[in-house]
C-alpha atoms as a PDB file:
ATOM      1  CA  UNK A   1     -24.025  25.761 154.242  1.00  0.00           C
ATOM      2  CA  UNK A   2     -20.214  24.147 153.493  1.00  0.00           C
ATOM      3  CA  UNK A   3     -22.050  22.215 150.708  1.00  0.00           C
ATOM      4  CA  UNK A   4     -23.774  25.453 148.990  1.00  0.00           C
ATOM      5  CA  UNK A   5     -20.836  27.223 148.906  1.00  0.00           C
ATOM      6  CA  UNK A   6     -18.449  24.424 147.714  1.00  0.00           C
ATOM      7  CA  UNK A   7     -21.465  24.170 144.683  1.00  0.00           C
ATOM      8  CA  UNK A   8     -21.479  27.592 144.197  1.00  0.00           C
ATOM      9  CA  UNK A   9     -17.560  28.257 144.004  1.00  0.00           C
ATOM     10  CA  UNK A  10     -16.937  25.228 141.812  1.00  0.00           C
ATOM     11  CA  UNK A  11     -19.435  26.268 138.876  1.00  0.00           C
ATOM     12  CA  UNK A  12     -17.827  30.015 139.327  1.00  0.00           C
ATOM     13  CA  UNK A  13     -14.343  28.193 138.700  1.00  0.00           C
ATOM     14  CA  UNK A  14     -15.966  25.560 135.376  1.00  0.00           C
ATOM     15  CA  UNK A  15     -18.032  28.907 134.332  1.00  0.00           C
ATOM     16  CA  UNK A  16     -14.153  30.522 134.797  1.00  0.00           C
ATOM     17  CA  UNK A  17     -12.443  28.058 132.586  1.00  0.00           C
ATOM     18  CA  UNK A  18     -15.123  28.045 130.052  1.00  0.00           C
ATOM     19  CA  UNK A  19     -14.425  31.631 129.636  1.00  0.00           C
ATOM     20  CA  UNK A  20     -11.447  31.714 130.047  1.00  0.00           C
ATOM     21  CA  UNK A  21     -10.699  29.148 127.208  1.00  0.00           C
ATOM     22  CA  UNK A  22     -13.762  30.660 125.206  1.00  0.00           C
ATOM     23  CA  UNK A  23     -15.206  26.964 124.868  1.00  0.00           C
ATOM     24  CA  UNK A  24     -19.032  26.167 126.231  1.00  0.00           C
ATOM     25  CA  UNK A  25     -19.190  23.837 128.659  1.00  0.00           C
ATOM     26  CA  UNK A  26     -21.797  21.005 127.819  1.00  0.00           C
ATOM     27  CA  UNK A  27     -24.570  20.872 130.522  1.00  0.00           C
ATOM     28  CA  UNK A  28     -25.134  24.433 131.972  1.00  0.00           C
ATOM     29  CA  UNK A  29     -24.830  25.347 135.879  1.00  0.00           C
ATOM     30  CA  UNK A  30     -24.414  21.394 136.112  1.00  0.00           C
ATOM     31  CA  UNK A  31     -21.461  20.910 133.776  1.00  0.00           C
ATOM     32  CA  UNK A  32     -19.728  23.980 135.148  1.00  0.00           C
ATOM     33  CA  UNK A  33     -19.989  22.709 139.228  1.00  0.00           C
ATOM     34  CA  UNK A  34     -18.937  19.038 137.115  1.00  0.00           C
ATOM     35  CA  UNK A  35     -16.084  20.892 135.542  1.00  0.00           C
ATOM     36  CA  UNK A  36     -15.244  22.837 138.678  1.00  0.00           C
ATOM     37  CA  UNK A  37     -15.024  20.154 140.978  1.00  0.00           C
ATOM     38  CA  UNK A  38     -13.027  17.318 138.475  1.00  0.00           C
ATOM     39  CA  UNK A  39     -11.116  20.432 137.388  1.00  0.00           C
ATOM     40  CA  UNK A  40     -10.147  21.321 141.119  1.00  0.00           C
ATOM     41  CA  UNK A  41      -9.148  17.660 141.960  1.00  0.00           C
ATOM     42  CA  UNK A  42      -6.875  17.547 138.151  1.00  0.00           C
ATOM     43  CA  UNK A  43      -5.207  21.131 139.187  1.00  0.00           C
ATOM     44  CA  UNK A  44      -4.770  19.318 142.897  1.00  0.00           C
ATOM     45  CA  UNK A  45      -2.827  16.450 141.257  1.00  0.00           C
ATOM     46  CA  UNK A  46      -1.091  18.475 138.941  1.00  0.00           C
ATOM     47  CA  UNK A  47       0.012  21.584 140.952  1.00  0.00           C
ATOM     48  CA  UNK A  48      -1.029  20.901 144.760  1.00  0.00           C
ATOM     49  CA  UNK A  49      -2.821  22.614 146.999  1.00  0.00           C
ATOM     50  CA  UNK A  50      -1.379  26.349 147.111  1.00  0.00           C
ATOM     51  CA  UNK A  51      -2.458  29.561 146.587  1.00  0.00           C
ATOM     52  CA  UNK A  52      -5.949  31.339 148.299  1.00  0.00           C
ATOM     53  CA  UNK A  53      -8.186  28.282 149.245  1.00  0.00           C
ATOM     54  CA  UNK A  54     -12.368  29.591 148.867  1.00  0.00           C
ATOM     55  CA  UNK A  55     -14.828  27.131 149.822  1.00  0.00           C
ATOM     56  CA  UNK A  56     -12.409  24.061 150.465  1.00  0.00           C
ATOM     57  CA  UNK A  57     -10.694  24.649 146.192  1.00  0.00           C
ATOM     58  CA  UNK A  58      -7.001  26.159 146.483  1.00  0.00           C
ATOM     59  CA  UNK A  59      -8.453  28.550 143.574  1.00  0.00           C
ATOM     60  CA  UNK A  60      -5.434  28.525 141.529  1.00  0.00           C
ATOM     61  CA  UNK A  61      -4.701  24.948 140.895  1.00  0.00           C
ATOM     62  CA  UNK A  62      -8.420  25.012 140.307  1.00  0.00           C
ATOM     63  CA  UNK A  63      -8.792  27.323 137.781  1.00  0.00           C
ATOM     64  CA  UNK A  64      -5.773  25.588 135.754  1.00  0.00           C
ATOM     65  CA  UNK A  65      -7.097  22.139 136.117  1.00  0.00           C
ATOM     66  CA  UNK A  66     -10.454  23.111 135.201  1.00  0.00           C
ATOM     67  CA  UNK A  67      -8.977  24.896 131.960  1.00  0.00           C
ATOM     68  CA  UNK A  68      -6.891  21.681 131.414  1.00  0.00           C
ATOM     69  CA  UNK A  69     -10.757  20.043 131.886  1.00  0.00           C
ATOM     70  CA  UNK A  70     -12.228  21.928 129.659  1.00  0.00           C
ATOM     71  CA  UNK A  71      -9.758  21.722 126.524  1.00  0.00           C
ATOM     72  CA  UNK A  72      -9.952  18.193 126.770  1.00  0.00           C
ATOM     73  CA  UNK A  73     -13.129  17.819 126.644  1.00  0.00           C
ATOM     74  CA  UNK A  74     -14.048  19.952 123.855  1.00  0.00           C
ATOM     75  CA  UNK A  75     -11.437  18.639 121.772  1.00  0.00           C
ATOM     76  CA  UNK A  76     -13.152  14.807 122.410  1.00  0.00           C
ATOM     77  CA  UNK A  77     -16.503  16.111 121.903  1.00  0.00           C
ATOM     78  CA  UNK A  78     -15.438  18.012 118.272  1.00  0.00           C
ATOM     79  CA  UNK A  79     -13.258  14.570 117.248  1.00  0.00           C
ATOM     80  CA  UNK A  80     -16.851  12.779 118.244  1.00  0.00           C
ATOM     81  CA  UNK A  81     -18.794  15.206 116.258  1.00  0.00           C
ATOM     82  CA  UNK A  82     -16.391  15.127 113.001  1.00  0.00           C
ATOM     83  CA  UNK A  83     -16.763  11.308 113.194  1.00  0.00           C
ATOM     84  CA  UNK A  84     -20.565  11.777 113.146  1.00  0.00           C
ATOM     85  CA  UNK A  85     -20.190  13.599 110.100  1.00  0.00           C
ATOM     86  CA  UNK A  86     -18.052  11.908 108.109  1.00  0.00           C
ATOM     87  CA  UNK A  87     -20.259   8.746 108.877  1.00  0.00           C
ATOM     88  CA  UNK A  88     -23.278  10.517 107.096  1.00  0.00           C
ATOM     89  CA  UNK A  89     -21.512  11.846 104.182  1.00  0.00           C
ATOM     90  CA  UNK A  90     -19.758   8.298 102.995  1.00  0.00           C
ATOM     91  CA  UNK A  91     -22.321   6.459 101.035  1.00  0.00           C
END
């Protein structure tokens, strides 16, 4: 049951961020647990372990890092996607 829940409270905290930030999160239910649990180990690192702790994530570091996550990886995936672009309009 540990396991279920730990799934379950890191794709509310990726599903969080993505909202929060107003960015999509690429892969679904997946890529928010992804995003929830890197997220929770970056706010870790960042801020420590403090706060309410739900499921084994202390959810405010959490929620931060998975914000931090989730800005980072949008702006990669729109500098990858304007490079795709450019490459198909030079001729």
């Amino acid at each position: 049951m540990g396991i279920i829940w730990m799934l379950i409270v890191g794709g509310i905290i990726g599903w969080l961020a993505g909202l929060l930030t107003g960015r999509d999160i690429p892969g679904g239910i997946i890529g928010n647990i992804i995003a929830g649990f890197i997220g929770s180990w970056l706010g870790g690192l960042i801020l420590g372990s403090w706060g309410p702790v739900i499921g084994g994530f202390a959810i405010i570091p959490a929620i931060i890092g998975s914000i931090v996550l989730v800005l980072i990886v949008s702006f990669i995936l729109r500098k990858m996607g304007q490079n795709k672009n450019h490459g198909r309009h030079a001729k």
